[in-house]
N, C-alpha and C. Protein backbone atom coordinates (compact mmCIF):
# COMPACT_ATOMS: atom_id res chain seq x y z
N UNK A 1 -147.04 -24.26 24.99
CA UNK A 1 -146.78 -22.94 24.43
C UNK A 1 -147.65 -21.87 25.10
N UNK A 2 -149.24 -21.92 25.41
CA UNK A 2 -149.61 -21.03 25.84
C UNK A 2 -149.59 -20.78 27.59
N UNK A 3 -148.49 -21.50 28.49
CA UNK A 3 -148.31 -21.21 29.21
C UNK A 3 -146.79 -20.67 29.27
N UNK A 4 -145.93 -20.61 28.41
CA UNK A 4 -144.82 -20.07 27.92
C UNK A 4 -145.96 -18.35 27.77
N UNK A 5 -146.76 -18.10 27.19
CA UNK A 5 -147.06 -16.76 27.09
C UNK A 5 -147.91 -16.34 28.10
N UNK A 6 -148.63 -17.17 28.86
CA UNK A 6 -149.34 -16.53 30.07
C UNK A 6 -148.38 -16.18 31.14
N UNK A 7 -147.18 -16.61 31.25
CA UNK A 7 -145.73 -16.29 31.88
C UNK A 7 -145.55 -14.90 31.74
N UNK A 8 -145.38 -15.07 30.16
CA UNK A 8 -144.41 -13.42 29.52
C UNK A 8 -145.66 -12.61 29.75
N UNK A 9 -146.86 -12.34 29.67
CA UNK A 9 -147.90 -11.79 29.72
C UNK A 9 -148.06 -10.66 30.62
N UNK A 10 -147.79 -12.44 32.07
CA UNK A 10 -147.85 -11.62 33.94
C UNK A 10 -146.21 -10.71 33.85
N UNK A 11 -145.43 -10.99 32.98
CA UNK A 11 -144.57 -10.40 33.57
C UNK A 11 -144.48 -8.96 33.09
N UNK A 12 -144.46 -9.09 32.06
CA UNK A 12 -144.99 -7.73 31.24
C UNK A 12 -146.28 -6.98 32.10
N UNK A 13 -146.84 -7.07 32.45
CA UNK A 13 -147.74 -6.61 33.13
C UNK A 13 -147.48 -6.36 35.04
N UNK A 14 -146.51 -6.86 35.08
CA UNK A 14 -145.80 -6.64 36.46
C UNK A 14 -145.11 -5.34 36.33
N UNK A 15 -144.21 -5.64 35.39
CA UNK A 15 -143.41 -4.82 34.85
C UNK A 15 -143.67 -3.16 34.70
N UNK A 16 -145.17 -3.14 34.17
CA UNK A 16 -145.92 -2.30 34.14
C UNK A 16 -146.82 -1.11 35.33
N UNK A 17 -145.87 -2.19 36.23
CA UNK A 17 -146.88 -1.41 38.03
C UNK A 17 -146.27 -0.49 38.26
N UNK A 18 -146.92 0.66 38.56
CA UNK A 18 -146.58 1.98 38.80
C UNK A 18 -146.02 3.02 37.84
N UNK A 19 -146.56 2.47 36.61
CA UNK A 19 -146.82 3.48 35.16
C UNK A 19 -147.10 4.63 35.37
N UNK A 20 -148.53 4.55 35.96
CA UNK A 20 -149.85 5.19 36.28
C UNK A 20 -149.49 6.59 37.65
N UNK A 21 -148.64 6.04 38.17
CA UNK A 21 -148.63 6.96 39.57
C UNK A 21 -147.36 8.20 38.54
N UNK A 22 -146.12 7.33 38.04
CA UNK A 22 -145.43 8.02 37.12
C UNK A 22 -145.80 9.25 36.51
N UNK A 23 -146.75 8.81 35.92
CA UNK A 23 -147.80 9.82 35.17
C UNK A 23 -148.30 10.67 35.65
N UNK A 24 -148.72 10.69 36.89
CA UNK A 24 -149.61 11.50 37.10
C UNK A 24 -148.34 12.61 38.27
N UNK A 25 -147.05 12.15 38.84
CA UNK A 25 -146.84 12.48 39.06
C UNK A 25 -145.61 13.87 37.98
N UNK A 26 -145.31 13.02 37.11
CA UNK A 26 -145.03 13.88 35.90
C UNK A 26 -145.97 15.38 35.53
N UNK A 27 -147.17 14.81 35.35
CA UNK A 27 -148.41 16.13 35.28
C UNK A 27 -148.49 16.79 36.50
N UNK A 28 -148.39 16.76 37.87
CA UNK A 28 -148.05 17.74 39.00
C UNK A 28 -146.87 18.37 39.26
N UNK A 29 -145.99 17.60 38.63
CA UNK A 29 -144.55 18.94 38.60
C UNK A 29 -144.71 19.67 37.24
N UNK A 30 -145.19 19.68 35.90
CA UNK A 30 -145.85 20.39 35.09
C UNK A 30 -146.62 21.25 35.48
N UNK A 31 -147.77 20.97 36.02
CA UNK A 31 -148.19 22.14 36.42
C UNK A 31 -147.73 22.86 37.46
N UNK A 32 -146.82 22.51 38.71
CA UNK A 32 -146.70 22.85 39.57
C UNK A 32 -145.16 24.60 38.49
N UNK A 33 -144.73 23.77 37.12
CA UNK A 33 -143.95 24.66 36.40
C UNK A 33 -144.51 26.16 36.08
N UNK A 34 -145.81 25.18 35.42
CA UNK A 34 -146.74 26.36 34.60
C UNK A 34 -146.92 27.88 35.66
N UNK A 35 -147.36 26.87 37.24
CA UNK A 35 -148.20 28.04 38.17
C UNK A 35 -147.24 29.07 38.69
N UNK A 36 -145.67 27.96 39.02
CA UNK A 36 -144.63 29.27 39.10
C UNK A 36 -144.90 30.35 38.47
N UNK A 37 -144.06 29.93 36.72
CA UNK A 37 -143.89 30.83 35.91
C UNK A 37 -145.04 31.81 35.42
N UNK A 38 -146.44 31.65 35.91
CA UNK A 38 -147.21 32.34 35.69
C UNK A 38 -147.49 33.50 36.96
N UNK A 39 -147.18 32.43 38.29
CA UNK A 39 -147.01 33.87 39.79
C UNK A 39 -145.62 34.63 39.30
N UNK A 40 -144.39 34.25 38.50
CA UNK A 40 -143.15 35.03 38.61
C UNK A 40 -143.61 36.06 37.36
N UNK A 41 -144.37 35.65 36.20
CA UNK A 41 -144.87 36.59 35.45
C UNK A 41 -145.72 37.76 35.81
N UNK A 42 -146.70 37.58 36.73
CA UNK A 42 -147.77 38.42 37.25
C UNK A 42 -146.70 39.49 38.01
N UNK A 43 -145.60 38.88 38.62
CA UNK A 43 -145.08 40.13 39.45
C UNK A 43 -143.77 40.90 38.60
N UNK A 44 -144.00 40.02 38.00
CA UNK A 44 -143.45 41.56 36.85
C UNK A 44 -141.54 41.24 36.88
N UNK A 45 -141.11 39.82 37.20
CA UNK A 45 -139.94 39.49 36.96
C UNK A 45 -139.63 38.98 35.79
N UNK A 46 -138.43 39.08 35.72
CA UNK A 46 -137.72 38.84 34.53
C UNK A 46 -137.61 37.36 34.53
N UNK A 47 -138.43 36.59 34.21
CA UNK A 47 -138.33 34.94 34.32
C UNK A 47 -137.51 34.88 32.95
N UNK A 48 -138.17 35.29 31.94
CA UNK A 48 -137.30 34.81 30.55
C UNK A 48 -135.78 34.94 30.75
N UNK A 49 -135.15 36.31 31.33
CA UNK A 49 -133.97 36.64 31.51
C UNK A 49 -133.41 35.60 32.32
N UNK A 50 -133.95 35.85 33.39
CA UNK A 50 -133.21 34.79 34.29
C UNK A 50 -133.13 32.88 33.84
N UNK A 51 -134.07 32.47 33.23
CA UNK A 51 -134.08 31.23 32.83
C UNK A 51 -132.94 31.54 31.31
N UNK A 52 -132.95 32.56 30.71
CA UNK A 52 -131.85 32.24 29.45
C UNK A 52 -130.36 32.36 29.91
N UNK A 53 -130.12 33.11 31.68
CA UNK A 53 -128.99 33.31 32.24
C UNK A 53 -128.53 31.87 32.82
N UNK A 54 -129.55 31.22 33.22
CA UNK A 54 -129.51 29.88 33.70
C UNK A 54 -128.59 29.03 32.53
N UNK A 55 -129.38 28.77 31.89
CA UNK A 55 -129.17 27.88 30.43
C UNK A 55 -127.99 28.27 30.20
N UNK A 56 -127.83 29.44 29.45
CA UNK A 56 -126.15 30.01 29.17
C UNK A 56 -125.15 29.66 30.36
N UNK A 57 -125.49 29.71 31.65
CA UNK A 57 -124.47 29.05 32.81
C UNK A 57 -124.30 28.07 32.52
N UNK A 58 -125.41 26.75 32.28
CA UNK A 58 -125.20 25.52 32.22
C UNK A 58 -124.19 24.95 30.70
N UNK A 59 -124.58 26.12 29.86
CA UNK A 59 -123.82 25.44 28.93
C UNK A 59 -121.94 26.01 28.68
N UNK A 60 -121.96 27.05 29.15
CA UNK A 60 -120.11 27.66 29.18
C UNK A 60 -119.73 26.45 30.19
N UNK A 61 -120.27 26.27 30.78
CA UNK A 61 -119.26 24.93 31.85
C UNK A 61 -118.47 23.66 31.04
């Protein structure tokens, strides 16, 4: 039996490779969001407008 779970263990834990890079690459397109919308804010564009013109396109289709 406990080599029936040192099996499921490694595999689960195989399974698990490249969680970590996932993650972190998740948090660099986040911020890479934030820094846009904060340079398109500073110059004085209409980000809200244009992102609610977006959305409303995507959804009449």
């Amino acid at each position: 039996m406990s080599d029936f779970m040192l099996r499921r263990y490694i595999q689960v834990r195989n399974a698990e490779k490249g969680q970590g890079t996932l993650e972190y690459v998740g948090m660099i397109i986040v911020a890479a969001l934030v820094a846009v919308a904060v340079i398109t804010a500073a110059q004085g564009t209409d980000f809200g407008g244009k992102f609610t013109a977006k959305v409303n396109e995507v959804l009449s289709k």
